[in-house]
N, C-alpha and C. Protein backbone atom coordinates (compact mmCIF):
# COMPACT_ATOMS: atom_id res chain seq x y z
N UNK A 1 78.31 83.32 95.70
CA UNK A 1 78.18 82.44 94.56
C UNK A 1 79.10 82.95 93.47
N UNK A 2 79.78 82.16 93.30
CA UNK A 2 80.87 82.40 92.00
C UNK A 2 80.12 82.83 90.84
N UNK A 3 80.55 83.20 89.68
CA UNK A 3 79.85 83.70 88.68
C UNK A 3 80.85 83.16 87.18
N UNK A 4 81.16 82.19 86.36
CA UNK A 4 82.30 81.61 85.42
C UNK A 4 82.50 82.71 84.57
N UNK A 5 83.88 82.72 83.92
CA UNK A 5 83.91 83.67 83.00
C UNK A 5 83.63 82.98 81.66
N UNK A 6 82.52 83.95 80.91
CA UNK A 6 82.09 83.00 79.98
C UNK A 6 81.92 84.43 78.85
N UNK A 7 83.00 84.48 77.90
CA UNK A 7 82.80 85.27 77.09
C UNK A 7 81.91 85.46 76.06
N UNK A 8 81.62 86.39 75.42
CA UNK A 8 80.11 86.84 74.27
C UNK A 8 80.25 86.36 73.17
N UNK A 9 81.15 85.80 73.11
CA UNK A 9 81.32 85.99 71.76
C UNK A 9 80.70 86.82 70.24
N UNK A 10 79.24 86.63 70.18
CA UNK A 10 78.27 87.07 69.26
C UNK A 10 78.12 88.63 69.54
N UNK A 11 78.77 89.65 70.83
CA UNK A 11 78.09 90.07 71.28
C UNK A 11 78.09 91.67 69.71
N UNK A 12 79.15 91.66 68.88
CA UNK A 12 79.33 92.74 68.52
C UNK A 12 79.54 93.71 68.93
N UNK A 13 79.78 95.21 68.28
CA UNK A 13 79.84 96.28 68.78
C UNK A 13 79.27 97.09 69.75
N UNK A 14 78.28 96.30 70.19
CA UNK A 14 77.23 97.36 70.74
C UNK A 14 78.06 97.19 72.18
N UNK A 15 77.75 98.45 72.49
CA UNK A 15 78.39 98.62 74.36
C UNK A 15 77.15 99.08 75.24
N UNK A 16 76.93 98.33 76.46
CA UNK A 16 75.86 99.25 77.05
C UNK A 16 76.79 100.16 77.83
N UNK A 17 75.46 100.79 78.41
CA UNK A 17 75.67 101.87 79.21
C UNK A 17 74.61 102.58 79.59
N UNK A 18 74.48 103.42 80.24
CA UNK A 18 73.25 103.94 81.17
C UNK A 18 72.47 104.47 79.73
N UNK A 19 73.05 104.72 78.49
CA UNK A 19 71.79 105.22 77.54
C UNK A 19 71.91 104.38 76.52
N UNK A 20 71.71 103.23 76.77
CA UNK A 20 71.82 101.44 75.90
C UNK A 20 70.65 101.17 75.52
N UNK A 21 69.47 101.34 76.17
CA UNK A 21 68.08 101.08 76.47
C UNK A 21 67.93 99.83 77.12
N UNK A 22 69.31 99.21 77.65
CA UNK A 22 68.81 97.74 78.16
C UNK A 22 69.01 97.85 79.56
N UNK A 23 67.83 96.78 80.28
CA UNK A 23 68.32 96.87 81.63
C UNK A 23 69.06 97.34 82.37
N UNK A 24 69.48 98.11 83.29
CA UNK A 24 70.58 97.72 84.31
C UNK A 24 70.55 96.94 85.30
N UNK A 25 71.83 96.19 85.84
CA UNK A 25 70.84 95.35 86.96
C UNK A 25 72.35 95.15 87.87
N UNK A 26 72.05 96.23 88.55
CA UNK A 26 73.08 96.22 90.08
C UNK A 26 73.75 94.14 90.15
N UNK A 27 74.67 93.77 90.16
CA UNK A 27 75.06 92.84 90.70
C UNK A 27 76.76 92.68 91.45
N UNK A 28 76.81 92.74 92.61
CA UNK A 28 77.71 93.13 93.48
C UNK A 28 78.39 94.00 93.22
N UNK A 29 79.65 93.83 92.62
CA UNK A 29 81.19 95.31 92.21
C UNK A 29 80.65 95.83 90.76
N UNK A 30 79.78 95.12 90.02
CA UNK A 30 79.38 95.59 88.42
C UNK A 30 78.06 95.91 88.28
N UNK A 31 78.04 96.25 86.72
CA UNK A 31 76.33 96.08 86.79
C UNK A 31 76.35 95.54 85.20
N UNK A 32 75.34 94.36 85.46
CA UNK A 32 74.95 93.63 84.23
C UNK A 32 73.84 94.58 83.38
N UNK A 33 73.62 94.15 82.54
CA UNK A 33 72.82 95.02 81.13
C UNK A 33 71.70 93.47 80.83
N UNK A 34 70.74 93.61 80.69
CA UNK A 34 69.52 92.79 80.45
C UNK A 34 69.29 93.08 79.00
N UNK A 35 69.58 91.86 77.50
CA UNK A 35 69.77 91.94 76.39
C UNK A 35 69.88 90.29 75.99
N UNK A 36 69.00 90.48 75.35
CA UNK A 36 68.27 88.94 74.50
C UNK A 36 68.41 87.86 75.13
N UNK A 37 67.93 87.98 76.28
CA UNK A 37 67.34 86.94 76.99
C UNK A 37 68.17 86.59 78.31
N UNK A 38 69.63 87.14 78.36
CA UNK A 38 70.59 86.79 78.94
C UNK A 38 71.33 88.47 79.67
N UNK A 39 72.81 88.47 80.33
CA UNK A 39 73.27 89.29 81.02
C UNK A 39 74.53 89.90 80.62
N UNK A 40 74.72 90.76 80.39
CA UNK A 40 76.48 91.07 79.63
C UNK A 40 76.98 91.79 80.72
N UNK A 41 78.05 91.74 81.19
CA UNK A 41 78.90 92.90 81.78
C UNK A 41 80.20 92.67 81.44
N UNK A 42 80.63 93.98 81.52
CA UNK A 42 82.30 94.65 80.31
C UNK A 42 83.01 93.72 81.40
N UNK A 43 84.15 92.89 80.67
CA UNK A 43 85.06 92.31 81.58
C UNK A 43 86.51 92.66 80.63
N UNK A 44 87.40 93.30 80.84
CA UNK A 44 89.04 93.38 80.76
C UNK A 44 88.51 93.82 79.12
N UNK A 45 87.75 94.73 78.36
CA UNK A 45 87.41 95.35 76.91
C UNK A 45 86.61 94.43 76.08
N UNK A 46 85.85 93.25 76.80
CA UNK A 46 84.87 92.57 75.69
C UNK A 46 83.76 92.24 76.82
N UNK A 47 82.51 91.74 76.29
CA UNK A 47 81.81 91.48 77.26
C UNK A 47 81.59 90.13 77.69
N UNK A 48 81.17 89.84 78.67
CA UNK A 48 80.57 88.13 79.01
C UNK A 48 79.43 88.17 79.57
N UNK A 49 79.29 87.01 79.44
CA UNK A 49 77.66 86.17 79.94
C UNK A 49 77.77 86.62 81.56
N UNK A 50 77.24 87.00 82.22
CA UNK A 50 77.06 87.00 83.48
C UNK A 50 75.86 85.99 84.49
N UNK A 51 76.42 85.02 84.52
CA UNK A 51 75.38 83.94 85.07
C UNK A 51 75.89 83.29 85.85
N UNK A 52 75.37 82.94 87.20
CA UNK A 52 75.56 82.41 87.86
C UNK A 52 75.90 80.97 88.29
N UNK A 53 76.92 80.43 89.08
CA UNK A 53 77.49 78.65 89.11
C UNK A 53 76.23 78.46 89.66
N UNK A 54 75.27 77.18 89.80
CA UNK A 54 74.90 76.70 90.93
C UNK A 54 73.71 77.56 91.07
N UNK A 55 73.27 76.84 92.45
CA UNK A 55 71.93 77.29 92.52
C UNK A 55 72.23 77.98 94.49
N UNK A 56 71.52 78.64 94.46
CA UNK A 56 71.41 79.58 95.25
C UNK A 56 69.67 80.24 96.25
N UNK A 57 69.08 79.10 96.86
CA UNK A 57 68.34 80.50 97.34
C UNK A 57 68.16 81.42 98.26
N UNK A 58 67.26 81.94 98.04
CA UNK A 58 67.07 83.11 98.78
C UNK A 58 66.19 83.16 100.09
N UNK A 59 67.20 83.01 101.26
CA UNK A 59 66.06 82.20 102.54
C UNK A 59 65.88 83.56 102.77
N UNK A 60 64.17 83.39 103.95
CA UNK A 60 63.80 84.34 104.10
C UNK A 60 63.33 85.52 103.46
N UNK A 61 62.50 85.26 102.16
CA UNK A 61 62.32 86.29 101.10
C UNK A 61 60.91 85.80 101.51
N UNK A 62 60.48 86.76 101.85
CA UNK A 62 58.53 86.29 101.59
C UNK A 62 57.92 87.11 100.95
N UNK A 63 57.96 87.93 100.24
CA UNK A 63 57.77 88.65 99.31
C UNK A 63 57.63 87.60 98.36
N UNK A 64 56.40 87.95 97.42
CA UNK A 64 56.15 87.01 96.21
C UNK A 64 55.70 88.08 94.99
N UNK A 65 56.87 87.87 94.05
CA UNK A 65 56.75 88.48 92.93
C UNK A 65 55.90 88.29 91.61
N UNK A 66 55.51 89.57 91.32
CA UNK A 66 54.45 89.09 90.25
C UNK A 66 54.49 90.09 89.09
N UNK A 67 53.44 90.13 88.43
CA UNK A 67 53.63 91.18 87.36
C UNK A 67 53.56 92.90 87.73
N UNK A 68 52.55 92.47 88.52
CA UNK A 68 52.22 93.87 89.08
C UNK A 68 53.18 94.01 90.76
N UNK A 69 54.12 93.62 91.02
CA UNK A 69 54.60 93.49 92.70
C UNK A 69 55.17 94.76 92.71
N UNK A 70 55.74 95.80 91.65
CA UNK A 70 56.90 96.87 91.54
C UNK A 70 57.85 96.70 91.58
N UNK A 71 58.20 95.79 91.33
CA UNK A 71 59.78 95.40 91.64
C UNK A 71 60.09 95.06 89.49
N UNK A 72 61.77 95.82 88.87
CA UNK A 72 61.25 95.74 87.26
C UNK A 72 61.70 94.34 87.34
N UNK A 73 61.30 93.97 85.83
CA UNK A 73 61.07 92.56 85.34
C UNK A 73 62.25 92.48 84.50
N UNK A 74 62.70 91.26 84.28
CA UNK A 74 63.97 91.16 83.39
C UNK A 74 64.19 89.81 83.10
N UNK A 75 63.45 89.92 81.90
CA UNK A 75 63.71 88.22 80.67
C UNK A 75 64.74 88.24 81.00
N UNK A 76 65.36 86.55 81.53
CA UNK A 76 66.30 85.99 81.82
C UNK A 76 65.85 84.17 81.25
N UNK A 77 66.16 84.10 80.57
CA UNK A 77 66.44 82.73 79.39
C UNK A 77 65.19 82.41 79.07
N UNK A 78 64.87 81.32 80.14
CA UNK A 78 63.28 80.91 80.02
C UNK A 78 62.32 81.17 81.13
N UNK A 79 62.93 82.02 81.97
CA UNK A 79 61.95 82.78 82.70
C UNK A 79 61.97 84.38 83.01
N UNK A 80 61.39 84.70 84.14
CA UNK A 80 61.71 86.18 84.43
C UNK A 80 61.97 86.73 86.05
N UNK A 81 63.37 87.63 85.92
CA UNK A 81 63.89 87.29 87.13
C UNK A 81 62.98 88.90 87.89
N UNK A 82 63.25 89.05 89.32
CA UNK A 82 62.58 90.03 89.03
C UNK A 82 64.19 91.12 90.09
N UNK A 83 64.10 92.38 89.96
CA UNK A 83 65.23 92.83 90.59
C UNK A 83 64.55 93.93 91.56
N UNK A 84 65.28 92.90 93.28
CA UNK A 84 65.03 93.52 94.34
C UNK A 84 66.32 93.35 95.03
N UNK A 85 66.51 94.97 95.89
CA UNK A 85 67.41 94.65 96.72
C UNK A 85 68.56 94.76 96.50
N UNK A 86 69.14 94.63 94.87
CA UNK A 86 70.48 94.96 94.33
C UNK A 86 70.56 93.28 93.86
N UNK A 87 69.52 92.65 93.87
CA UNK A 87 69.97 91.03 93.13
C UNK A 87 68.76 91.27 92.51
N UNK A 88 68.98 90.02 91.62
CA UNK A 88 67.53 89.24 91.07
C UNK A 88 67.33 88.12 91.80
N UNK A 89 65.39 87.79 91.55
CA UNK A 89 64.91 86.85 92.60
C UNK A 89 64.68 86.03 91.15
N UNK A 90 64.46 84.86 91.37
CA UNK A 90 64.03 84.17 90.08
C UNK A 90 63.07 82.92 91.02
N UNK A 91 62.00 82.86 90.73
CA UNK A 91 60.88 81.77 91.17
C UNK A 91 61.52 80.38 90.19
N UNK A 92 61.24 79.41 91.99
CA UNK A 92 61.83 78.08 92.10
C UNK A 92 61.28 77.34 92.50
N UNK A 93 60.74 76.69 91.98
CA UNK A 93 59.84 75.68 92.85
C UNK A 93 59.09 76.40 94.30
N UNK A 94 59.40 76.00 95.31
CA UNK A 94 58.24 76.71 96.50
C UNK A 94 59.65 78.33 97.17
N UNK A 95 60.07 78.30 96.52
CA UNK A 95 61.09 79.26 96.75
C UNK A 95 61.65 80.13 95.62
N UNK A 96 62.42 81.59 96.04
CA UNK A 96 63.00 82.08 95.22
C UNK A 96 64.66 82.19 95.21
N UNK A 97 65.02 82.12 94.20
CA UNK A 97 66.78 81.59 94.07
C UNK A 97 66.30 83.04 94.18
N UNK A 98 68.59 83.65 94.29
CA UNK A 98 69.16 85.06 94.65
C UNK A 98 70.33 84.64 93.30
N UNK A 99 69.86 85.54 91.90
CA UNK A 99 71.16 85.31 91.18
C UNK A 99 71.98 86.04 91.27
């Protein structure tokens, strides 16, 4: 799944990094940072939105995520994705997307 380049604009100075206090969240060659509601990762010295084209799910996941499942939690817009596996699962109707 493609991913658009969609720059921060708002994002300011702040840089994550492993002592950011925000998320990390493995996603393929990078790793996104979990911060106000949405995903940043450093692209060419500024950051962007990291979100996914399209919809995507995740066949064969039977695992059902919850508050308590162990897997961490990560506000993602208007819901919460949860991160297994080196992706996030995000609950979809009778299924879970792979963002």
């Amino acid at each position: 799944m493609s991913t658009p380049h969609q720059e921060h604009d708002a994002h300011g100075t702040h840089s994550h990094g492993p002592d950011c206090g925000h998320t990390a969240v493995p996603h393929g060659d990078h790793t996104d940072y979990a911060h106000d509601g949405h995903l940043h990762r450093e692209h060419s010295g500024h950051w962007d939105e990291c979100e996914p084209a399209g919809h995507s799910a995740h066949r064969g996941h039977e695992h059902v995520h919850h508050e308590e499942c162990g897997h961490p939690r990560v506000t993602h817009g208007d819901h919460v994705d949860y991160l297994h596996d080196g992706h996030r699962h995000a609950e979809h109707g009778d299924h879970w997307d792979d963002h």
